[in-house]
N, C-alpha and C. Protein backbone atom coordinates (compact mmCIF):
# COMPACT_ATOMS: atom_id res chain seq x y z
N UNK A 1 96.97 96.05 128.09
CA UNK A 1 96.16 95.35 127.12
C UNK A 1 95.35 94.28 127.84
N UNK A 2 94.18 94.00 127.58
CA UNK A 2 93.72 92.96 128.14
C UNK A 2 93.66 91.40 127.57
N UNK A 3 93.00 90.82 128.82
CA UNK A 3 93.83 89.39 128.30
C UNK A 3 92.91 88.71 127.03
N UNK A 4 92.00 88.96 126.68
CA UNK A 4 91.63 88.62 125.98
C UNK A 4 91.83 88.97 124.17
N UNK A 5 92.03 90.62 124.25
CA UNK A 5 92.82 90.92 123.18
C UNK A 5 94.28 90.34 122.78
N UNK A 6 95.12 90.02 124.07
CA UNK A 6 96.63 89.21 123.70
C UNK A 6 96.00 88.03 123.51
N UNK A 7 94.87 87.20 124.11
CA UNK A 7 95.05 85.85 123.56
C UNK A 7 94.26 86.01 121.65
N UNK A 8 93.81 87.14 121.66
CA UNK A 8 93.29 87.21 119.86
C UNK A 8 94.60 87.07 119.15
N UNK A 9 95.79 88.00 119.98
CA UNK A 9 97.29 88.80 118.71
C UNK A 9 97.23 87.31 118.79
N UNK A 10 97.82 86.48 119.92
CA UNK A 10 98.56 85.57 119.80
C UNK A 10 97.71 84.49 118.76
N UNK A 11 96.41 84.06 118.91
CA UNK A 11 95.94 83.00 118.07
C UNK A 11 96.37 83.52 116.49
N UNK A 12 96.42 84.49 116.40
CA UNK A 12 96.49 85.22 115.18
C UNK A 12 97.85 84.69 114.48
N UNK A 13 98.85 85.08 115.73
CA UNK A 13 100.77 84.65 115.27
C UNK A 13 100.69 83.41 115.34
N UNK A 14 99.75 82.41 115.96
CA UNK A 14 100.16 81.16 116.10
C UNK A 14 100.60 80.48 114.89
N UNK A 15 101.77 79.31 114.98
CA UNK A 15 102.36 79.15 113.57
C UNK A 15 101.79 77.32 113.98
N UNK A 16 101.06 76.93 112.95
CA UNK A 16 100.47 76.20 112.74
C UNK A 16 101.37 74.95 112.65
N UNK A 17 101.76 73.94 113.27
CA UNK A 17 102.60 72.92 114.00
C UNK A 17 102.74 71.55 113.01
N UNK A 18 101.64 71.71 112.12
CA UNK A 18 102.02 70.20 111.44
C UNK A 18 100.77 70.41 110.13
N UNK A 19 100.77 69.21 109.34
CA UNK A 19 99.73 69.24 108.39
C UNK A 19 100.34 70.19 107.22
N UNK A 20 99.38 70.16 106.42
CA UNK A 20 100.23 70.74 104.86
C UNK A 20 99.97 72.39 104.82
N UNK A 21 99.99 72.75 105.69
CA UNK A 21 99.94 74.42 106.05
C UNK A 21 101.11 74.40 107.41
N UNK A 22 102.03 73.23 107.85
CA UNK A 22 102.41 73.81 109.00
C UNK A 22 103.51 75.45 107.91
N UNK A 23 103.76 75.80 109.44
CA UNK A 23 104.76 77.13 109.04
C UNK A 23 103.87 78.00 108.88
N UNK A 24 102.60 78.03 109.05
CA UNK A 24 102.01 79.37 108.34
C UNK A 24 100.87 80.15 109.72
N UNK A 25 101.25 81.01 109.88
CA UNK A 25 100.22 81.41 111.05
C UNK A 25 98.68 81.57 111.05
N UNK A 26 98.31 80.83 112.10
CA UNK A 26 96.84 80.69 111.69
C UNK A 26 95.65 81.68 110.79
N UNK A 27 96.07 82.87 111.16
CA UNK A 27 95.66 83.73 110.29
C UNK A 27 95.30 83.71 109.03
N UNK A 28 96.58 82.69 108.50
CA UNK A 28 96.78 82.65 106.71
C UNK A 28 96.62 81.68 106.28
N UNK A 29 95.46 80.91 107.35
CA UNK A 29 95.34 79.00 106.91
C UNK A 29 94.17 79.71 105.59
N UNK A 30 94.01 78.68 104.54
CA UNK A 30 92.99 78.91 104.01
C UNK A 30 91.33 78.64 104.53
N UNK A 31 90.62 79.46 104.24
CA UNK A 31 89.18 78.68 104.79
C UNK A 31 88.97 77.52 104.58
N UNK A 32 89.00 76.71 103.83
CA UNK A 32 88.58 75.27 103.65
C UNK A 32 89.16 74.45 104.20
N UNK A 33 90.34 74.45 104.85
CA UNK A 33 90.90 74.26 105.81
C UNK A 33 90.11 73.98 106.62
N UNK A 34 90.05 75.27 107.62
CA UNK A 34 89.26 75.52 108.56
C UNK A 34 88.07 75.01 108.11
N UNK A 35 87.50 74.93 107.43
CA UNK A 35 86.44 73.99 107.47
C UNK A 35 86.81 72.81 107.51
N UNK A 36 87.54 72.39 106.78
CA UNK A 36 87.61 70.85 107.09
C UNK A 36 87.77 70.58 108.66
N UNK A 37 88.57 71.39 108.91
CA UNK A 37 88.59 70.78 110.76
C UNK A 37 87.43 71.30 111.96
N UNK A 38 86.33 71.75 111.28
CA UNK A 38 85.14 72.12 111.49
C UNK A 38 84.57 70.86 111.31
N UNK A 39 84.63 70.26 109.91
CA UNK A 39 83.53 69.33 110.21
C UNK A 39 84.04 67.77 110.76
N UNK A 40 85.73 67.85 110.80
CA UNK A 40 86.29 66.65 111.23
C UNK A 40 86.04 66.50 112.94
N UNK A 41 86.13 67.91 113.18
CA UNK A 41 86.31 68.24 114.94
C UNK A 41 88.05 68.63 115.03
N UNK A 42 88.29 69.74 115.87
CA UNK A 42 89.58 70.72 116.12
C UNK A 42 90.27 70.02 116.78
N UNK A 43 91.36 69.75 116.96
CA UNK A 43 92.49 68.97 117.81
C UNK A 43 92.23 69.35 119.38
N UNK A 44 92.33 68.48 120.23
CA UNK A 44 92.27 69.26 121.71
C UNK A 44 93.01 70.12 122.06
N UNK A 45 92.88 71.19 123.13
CA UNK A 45 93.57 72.08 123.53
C UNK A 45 94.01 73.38 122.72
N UNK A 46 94.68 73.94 123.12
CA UNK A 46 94.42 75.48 123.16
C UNK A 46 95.04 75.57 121.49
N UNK A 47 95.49 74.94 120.61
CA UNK A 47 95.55 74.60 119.34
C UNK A 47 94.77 74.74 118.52
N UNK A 48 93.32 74.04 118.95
CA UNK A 48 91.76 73.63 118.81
C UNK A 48 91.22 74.26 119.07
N UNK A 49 91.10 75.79 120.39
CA UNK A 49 90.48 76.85 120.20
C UNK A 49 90.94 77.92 119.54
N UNK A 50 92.40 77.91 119.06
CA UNK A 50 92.67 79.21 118.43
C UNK A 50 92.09 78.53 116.83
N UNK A 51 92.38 77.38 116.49
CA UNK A 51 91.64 76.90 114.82
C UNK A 51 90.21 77.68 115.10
N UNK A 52 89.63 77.18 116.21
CA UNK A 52 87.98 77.27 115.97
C UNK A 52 88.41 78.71 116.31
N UNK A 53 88.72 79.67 116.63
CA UNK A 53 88.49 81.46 116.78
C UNK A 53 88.93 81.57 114.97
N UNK A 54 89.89 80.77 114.58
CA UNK A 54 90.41 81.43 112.99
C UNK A 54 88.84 81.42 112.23
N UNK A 55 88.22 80.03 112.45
CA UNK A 55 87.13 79.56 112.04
C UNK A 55 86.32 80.44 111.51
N UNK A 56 86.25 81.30 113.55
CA UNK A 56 84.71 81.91 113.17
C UNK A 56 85.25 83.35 112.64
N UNK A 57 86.25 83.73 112.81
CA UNK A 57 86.88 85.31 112.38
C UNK A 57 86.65 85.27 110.63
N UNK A 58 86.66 84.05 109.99
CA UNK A 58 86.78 83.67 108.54
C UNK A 58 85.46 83.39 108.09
N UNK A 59 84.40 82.83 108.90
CA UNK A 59 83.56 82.79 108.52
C UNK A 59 82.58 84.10 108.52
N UNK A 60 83.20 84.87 109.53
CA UNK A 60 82.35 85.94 109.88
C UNK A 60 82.94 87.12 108.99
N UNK A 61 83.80 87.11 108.38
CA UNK A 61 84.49 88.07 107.43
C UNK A 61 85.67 89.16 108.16
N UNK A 62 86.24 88.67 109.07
CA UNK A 62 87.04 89.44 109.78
C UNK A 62 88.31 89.65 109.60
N UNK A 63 88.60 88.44 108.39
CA UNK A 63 90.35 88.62 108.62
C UNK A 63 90.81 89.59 108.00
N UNK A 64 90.39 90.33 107.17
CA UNK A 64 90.82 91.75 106.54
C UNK A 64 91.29 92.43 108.25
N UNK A 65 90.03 93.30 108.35
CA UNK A 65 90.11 93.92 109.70
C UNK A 65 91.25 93.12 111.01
N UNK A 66 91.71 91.94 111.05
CA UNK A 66 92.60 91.41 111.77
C UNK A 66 94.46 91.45 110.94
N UNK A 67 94.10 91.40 109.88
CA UNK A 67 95.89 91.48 109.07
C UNK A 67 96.39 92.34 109.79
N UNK A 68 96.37 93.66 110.22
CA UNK A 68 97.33 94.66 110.90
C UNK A 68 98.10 94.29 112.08
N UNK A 69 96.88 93.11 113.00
CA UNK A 69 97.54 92.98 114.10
C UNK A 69 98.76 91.25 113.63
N UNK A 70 98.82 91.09 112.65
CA UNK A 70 99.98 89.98 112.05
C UNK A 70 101.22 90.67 112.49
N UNK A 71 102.11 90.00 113.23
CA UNK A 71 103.75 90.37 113.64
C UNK A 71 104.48 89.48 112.53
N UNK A 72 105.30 90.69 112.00
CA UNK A 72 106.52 89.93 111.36
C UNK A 72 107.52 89.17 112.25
N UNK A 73 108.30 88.16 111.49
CA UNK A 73 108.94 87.60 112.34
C UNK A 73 110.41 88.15 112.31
């Protein structure tokens, strides 16, 4: 697999660390969310680029086409 497709699964499983969505993998943040931390600015580090990839996958209409690759836990 290449590395760029594992770093998609993984932003995808990432389980969101704090705030009133922690527990939930980025995948299943709501959009407005993600907007809000669009227009606040994304936390630093690799946290802050998997938000901004949820961002643009949500804005761009992708997360249908991404649910399959969601791992149960």
């Amino acid at each position: 697999m290449l590395a760029n497709q594992q770093a998609l699964i993984n932003a995808i499983n990432q389980i969101m660390p704090f705030g009133k969505y922690a527990g939930r993998k980025l995948l299943q943040l709501p959009e407005p969310y993600l907007v809000w931390f669009h227009t606040q600015g994304f936390p630093q580090g690799k946290l802050g680029e998997q938000l901004a990839l949820m961002y643009e996958i949500k804005l761009n209409g992708l997360e249908e086409m991404l649910k399959p690759l969601l791992q149960t836990d």
